[in-house]
C-alpha atoms as a PDB file:
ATOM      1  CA  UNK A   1      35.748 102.314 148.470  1.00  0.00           C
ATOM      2  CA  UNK A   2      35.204 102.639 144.673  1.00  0.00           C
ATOM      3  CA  UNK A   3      32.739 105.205 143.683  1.00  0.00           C
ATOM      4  CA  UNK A   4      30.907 105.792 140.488  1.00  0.00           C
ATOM      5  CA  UNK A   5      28.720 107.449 139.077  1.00  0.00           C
ATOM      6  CA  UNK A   6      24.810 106.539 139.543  1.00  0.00           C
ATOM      7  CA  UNK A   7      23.488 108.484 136.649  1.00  0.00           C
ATOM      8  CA  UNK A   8      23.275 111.567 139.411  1.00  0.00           C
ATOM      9  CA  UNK A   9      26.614 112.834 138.918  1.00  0.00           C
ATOM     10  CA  UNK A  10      26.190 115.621 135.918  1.00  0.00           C
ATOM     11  CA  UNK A  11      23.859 117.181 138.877  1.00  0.00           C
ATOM     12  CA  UNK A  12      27.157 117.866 140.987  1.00  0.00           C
ATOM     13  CA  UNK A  13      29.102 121.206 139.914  1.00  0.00           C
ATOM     14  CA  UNK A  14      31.005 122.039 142.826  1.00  0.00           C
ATOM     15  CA  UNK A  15      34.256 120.147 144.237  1.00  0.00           C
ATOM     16  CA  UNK A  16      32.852 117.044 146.272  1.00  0.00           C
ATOM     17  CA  UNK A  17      34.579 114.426 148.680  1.00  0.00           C
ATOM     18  CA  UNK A  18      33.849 111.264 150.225  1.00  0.00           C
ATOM     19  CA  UNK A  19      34.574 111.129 153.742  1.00  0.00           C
ATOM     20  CA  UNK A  20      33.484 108.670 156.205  1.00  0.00           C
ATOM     21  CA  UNK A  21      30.585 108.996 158.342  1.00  0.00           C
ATOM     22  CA  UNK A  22      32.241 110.101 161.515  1.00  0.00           C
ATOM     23  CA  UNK A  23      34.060 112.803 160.134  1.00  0.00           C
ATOM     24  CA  UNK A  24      30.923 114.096 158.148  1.00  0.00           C
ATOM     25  CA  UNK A  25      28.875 114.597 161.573  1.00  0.00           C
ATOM     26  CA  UNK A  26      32.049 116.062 163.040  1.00  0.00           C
ATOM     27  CA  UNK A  27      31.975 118.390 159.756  1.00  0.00           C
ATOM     28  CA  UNK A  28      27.912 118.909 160.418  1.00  0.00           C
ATOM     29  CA  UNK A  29      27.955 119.506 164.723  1.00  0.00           C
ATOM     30  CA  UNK A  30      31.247 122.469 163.368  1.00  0.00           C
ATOM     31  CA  UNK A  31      29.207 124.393 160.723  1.00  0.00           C
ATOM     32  CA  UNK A  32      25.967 124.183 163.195  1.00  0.00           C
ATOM     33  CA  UNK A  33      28.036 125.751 166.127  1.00  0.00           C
ATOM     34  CA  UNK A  34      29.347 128.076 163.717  1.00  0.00           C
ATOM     35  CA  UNK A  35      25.500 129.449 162.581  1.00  0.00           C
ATOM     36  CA  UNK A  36      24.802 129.670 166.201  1.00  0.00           C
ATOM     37  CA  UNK A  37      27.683 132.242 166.447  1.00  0.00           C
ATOM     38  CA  UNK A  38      26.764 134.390 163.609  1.00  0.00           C
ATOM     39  CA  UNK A  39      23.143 134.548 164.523  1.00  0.00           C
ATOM     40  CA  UNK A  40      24.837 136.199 168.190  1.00  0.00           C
ATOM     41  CA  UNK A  41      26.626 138.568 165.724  1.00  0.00           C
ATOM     42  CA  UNK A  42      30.693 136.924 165.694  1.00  0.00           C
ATOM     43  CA  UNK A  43      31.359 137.408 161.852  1.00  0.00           C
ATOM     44  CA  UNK A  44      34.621 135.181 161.902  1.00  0.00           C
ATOM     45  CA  UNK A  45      32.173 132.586 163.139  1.00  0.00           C
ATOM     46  CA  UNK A  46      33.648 130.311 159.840  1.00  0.00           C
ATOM     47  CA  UNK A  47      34.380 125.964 159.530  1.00  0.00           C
ATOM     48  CA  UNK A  48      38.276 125.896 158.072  1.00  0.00           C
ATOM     49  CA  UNK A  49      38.524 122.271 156.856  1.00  0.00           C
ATOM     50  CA  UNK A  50      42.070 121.283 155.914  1.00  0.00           C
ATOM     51  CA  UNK A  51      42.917 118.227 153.522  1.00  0.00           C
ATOM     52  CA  UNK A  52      45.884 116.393 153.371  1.00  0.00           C
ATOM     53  CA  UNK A  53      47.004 113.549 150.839  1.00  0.00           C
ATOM     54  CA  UNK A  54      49.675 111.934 152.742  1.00  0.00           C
ATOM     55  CA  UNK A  55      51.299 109.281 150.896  1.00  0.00           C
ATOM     56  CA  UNK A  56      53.714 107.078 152.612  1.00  0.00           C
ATOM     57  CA  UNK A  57      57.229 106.413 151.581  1.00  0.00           C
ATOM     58  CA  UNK A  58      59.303 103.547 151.569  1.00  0.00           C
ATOM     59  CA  UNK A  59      62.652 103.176 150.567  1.00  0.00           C
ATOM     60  CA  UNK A  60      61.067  99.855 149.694  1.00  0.00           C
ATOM     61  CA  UNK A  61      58.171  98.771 147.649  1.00  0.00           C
ATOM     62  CA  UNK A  62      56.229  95.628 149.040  1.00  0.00           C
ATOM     63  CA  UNK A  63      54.528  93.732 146.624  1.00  0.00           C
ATOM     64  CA  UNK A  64      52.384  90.782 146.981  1.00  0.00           C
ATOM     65  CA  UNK A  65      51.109  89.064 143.985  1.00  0.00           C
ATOM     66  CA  UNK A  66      48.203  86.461 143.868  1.00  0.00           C
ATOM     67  CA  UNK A  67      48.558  84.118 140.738  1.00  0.00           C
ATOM     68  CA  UNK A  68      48.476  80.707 139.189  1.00  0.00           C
ATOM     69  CA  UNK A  69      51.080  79.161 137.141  1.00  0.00           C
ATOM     70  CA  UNK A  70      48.360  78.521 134.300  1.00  0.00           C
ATOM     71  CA  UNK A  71      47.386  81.800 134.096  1.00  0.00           C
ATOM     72  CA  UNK A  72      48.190  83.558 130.895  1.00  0.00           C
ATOM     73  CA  UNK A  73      47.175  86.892 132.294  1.00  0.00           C
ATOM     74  CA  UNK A  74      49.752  86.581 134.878  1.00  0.00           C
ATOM     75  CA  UNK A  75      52.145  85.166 132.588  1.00  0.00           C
ATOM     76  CA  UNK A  76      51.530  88.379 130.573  1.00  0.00           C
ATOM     77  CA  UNK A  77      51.468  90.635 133.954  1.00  0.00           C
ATOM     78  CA  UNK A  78      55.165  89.251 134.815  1.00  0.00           C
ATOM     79  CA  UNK A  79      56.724  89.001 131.251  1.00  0.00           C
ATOM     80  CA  UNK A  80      56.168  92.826 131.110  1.00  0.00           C
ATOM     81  CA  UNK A  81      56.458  94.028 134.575  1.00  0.00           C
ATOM     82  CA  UNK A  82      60.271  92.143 134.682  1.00  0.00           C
ATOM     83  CA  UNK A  83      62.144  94.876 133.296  1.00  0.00           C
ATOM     84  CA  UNK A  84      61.114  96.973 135.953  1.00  0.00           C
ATOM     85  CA  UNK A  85      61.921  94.528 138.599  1.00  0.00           C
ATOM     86  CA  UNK A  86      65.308  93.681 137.253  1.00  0.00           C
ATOM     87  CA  UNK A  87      65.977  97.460 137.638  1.00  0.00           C
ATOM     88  CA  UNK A  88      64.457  98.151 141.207  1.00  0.00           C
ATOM     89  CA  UNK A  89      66.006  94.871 142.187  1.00  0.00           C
ATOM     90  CA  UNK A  90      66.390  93.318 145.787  1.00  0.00           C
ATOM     91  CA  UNK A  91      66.691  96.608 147.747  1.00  0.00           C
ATOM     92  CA  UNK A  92      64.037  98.493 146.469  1.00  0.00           C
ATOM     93  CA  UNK A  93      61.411  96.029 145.286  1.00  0.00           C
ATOM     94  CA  UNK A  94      59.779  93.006 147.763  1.00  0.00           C
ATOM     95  CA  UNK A  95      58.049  90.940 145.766  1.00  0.00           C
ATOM     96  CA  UNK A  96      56.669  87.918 147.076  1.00  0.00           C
ATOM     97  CA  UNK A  97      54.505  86.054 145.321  1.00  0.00           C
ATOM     98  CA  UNK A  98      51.495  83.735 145.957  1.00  0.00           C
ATOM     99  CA  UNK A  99      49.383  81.275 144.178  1.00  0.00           C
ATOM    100  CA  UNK A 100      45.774  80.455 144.069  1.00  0.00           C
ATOM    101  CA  UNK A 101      45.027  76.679 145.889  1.00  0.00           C
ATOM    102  CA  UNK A 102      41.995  75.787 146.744  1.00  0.00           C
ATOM    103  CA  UNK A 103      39.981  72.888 148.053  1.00  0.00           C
ATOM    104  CA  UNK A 104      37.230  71.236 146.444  1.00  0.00           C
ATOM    105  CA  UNK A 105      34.805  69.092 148.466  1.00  0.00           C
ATOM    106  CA  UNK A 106      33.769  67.114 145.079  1.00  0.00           C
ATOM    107  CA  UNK A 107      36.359  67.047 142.463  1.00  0.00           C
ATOM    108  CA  UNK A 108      38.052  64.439 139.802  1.00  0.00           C
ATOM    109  CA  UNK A 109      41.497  63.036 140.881  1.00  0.00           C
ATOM    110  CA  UNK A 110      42.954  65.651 137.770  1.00  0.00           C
ATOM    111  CA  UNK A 111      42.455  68.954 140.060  1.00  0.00           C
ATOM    112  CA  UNK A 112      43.750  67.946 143.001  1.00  0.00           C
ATOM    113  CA  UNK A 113      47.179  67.424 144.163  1.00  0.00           C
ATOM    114  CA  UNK A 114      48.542  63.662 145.122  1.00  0.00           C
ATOM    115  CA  UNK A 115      45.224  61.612 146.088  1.00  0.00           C
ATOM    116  CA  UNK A 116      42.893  64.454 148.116  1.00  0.00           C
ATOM    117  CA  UNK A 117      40.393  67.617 147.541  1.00  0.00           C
ATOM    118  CA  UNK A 118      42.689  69.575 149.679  1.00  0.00           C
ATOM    119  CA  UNK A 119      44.996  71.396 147.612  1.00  0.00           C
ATOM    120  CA  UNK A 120      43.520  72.111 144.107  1.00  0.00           C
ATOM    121  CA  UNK A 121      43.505  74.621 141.128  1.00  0.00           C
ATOM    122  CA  UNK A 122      41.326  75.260 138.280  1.00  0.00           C
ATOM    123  CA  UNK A 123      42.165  73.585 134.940  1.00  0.00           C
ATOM    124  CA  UNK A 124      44.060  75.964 132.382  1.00  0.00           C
ATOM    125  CA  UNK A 125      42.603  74.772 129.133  1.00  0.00           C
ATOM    126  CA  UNK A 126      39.345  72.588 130.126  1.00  0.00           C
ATOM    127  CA  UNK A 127      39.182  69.918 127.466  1.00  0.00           C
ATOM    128  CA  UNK A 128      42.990  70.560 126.761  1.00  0.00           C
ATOM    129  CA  UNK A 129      45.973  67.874 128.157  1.00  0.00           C
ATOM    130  CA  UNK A 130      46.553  69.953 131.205  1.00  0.00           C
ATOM    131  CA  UNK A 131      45.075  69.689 134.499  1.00  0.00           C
ATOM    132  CA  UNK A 132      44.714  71.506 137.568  1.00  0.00           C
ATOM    133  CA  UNK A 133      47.024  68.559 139.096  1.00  0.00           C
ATOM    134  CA  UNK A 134      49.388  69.825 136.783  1.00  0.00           C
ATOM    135  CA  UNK A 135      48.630  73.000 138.038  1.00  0.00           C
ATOM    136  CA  UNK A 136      49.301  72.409 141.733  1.00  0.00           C
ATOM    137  CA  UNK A 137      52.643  70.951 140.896  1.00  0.00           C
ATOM    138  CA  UNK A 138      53.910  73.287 138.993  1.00  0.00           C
ATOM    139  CA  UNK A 139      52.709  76.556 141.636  1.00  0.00           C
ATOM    140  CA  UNK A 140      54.374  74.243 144.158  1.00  0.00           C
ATOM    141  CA  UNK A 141      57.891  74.103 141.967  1.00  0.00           C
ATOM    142  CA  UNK A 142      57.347  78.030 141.500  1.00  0.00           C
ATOM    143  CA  UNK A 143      57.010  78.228 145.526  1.00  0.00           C
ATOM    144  CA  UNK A 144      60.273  76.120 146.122  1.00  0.00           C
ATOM    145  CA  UNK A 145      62.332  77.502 143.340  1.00  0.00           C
ATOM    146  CA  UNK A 146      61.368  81.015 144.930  1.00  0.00           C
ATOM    147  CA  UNK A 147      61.883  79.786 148.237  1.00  0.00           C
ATOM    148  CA  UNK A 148      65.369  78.409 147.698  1.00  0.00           C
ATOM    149  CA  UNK A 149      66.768  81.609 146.031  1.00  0.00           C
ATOM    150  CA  UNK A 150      64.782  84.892 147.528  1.00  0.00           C
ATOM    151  CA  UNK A 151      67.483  87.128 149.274  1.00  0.00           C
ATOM    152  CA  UNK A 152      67.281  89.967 151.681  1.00  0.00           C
ATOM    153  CA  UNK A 153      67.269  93.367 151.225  1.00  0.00           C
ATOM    154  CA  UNK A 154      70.625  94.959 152.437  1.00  0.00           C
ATOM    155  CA  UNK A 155      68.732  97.135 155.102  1.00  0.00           C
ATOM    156  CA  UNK A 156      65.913  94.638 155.775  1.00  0.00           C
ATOM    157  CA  UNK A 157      65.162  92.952 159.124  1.00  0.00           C
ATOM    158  CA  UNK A 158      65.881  89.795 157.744  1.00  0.00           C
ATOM    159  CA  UNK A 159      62.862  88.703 158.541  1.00  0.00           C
ATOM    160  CA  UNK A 160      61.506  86.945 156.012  1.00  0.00           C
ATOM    161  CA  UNK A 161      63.366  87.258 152.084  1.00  0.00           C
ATOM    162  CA  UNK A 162      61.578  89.548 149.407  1.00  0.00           C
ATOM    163  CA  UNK A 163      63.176  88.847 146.432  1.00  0.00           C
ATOM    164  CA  UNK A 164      64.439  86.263 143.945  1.00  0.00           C
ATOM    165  CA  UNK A 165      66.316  86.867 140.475  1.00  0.00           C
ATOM    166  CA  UNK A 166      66.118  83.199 139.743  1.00  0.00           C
ATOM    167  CA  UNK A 167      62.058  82.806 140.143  1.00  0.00           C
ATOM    168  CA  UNK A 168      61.747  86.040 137.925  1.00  0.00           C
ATOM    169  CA  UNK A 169      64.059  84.458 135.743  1.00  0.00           C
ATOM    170  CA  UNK A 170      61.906  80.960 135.422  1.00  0.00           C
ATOM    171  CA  UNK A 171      58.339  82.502 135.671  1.00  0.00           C
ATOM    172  CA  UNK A 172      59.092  84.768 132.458  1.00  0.00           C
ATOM    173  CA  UNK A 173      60.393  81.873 130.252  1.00  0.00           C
ATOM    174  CA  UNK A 174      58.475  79.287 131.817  1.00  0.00           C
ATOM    175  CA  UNK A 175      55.321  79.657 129.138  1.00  0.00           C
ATOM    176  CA  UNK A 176      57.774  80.296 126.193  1.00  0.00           C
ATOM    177  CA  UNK A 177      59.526  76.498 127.299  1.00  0.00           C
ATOM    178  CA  UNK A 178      57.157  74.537 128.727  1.00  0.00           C
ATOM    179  CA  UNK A 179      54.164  74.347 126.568  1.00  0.00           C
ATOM    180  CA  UNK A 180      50.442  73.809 127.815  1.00  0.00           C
ATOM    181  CA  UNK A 181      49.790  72.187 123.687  1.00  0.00           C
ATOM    182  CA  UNK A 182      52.974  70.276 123.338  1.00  0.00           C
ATOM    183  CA  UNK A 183      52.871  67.063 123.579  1.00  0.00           C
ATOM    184  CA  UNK A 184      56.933  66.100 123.916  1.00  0.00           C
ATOM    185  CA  UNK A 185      57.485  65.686 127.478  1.00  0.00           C
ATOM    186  CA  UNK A 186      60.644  67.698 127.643  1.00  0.00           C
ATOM    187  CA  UNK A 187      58.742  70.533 126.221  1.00  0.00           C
ATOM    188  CA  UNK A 188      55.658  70.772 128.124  1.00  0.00           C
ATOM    189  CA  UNK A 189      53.767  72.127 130.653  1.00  0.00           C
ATOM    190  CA  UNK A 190      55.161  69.488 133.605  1.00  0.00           C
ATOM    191  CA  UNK A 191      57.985  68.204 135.673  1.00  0.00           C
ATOM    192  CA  UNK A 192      60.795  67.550 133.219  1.00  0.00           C
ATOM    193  CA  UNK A 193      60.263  70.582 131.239  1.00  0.00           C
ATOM    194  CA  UNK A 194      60.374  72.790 134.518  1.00  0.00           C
ATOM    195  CA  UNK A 195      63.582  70.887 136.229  1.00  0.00           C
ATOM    196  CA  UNK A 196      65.253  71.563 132.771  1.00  0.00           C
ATOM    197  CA  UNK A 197      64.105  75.246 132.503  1.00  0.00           C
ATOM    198  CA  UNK A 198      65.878  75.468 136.163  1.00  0.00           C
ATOM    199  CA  UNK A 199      68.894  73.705 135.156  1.00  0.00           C
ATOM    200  CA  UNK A 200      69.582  75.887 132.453  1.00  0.00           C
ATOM    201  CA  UNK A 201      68.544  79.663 134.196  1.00  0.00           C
ATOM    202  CA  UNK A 202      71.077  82.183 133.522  1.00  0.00           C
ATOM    203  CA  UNK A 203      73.663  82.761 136.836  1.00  0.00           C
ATOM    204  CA  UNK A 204      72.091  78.848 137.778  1.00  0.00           C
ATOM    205  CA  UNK A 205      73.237  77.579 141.304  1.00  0.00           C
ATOM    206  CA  UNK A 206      74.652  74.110 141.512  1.00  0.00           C
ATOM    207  CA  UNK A 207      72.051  71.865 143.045  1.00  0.00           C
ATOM    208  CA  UNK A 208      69.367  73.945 142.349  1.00  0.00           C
ATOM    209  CA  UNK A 209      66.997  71.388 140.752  1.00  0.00           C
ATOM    210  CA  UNK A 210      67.751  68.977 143.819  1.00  0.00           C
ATOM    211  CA  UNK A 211      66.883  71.929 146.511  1.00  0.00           C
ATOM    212  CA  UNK A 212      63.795  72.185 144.666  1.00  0.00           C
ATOM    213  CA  UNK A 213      63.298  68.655 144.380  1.00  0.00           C
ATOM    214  CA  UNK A 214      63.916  68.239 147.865  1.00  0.00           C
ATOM    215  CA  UNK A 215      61.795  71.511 149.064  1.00  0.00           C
ATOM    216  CA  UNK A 216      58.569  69.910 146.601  1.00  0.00           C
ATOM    217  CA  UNK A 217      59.122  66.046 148.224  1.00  0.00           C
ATOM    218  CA  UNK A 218      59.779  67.259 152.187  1.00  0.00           C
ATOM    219  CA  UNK A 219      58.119  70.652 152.499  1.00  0.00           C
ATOM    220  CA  UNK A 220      54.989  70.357 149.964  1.00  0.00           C
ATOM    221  CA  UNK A 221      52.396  70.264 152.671  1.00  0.00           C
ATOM    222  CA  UNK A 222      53.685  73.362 154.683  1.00  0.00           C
ATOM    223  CA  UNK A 223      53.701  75.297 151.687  1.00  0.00           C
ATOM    224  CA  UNK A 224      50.647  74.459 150.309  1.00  0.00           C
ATOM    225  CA  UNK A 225      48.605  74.722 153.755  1.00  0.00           C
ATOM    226  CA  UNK A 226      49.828  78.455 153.292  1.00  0.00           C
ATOM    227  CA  UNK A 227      48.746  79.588 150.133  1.00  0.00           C
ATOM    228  CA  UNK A 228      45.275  77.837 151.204  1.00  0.00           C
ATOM    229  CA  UNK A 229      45.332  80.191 154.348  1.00  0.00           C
ATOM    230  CA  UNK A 230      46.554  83.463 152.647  1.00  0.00           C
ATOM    231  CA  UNK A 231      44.277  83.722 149.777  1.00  0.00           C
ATOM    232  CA  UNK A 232      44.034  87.088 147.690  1.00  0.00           C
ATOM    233  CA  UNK A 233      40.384  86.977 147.399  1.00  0.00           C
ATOM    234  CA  UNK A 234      40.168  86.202 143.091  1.00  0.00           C
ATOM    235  CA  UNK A 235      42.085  84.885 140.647  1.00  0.00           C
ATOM    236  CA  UNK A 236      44.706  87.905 140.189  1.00  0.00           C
ATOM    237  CA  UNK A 237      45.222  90.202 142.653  1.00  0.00           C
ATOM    238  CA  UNK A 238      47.970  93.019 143.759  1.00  0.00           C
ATOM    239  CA  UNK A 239      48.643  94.679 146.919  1.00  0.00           C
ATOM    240  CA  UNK A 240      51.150  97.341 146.847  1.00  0.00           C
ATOM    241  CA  UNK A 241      52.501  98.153 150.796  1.00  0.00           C
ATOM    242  CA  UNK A 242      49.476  96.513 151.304  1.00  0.00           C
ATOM    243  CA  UNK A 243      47.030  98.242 149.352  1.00  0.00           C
ATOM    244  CA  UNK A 244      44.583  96.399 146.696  1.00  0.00           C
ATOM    245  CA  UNK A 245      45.630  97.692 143.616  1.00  0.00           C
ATOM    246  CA  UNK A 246      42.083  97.829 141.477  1.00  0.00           C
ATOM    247  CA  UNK A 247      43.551  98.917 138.059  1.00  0.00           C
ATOM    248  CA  UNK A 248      43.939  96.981 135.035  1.00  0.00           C
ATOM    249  CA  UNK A 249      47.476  94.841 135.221  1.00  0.00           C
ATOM    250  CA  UNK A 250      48.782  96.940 132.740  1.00  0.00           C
ATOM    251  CA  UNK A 251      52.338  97.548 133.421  1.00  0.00           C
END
């Protein structure tokens, strides 16, 4: 719940709380017991209310983190929250990312992926040379790159992996490479920009491209049937240990 203020609020001068509506009839049936109990003559006849902010710790931090590869705003979200990744690392940062696919019931062939209306995103820069096609692809490269080198935490389950030095890596020097206005292939938004961006990553494993490659031609429909099925609900969104983070993306 968000609140705000209706244009009543400057009318409120004493401390005030939102609780649900349960606990405010509990709060109501306590303080009309009590005023039975004076009116019999018990003067400690008094409703103690106790409030407690418990905020839970983890050793930790799971992050989830709704995007699209065309987005600048996430591009600008990652580039500066990085640092702090690179610092909290693997065993105390889970960051698992997620990208916005959608399907279209009437669409051109250039937002789709391959030849349906399944598996679509929105195009980056309308009238400009890339597509949501392009799109698609690239979240799907993103996925399998991420995919392919996300570890475990040393104290995890093991599970499912929560973090990847390579994808943060790629996804904060993708934009700077690969180029939604360029028009040389090898420098724009696409395949051959993004296989050489991944060939060339700092601490880059051998065969890296070709798991990717291989993870985009076998496992494309798994992964994209996912991120239709887990949507965040808009075009950017954050959950932090599972809470919807509602504040600008600021870091």
């Amino acid at each position: 719940v968000i609140m705000s203020d209706d244009g009543t609020g400057s009318q409120i001068h004493i401390p005030s709380l939102l609780v649900a509506n349960s606990d405010g009839e509990k709060l109501i049936s306590a303080i009309g017991r009590a005023d039975k109990q004076r009116t019999r003559g018990y003067s400690d006849a008094d409703v103690i209310v106790q409030l407690e902010w418990d905020v839970p710790r983890e050793r930790n931090v799971l992050v989830d983190f709704w995007m699209s590869s065309g987005s600048v705003q996430a591009k600008n979200f990652l580039e500066g929250f990085f640092p702090y990744a690179r610092k909290l690392g693997k065993n105390r940062l889970s960051f698992i990312p997620h990208y916005n696919i959608v399907s279209m019931t009437e669409t051109g062939t250039n937002l789709c992926f391959e030849h349906g209306r399944k598996y679509c995103a929105a195009d980056p820069d309308f009238t400009g040379p890339i597509t949501g096609k392009d799109v698609v692809e690239e979240d799907l490269r993103q996925l399998c790159l991420w995919r392919e080198t996300a570890e475990y935490s040393d104290d995890s389950d093991k599970s499912f992996e929560t973090f990847s030095s390579h994808w943060w890596k790629y996804v904060t020097q993708f934009h700077e490479k690969c180029i939604t206005t360029e028009m040389n292939v090898k420098k724009k938004f696409g395949e051959e920009c993004s296989y050489s961006l991944i060939d060339n990553l700092d601490g880059h494993l051998p065969h890296l491209s070709s798991d990717v490659k291989r993870c985009v031609r076998d496992d494309h429909t798994g992964i994209l049937e996912e991120q239709l099925n887990n949507r965040g609900g808009k075009d950017l969104v954050l959950r932090i240990n599972g809470w919807k983070f509602e504040g600008a993306l600021d870091p």
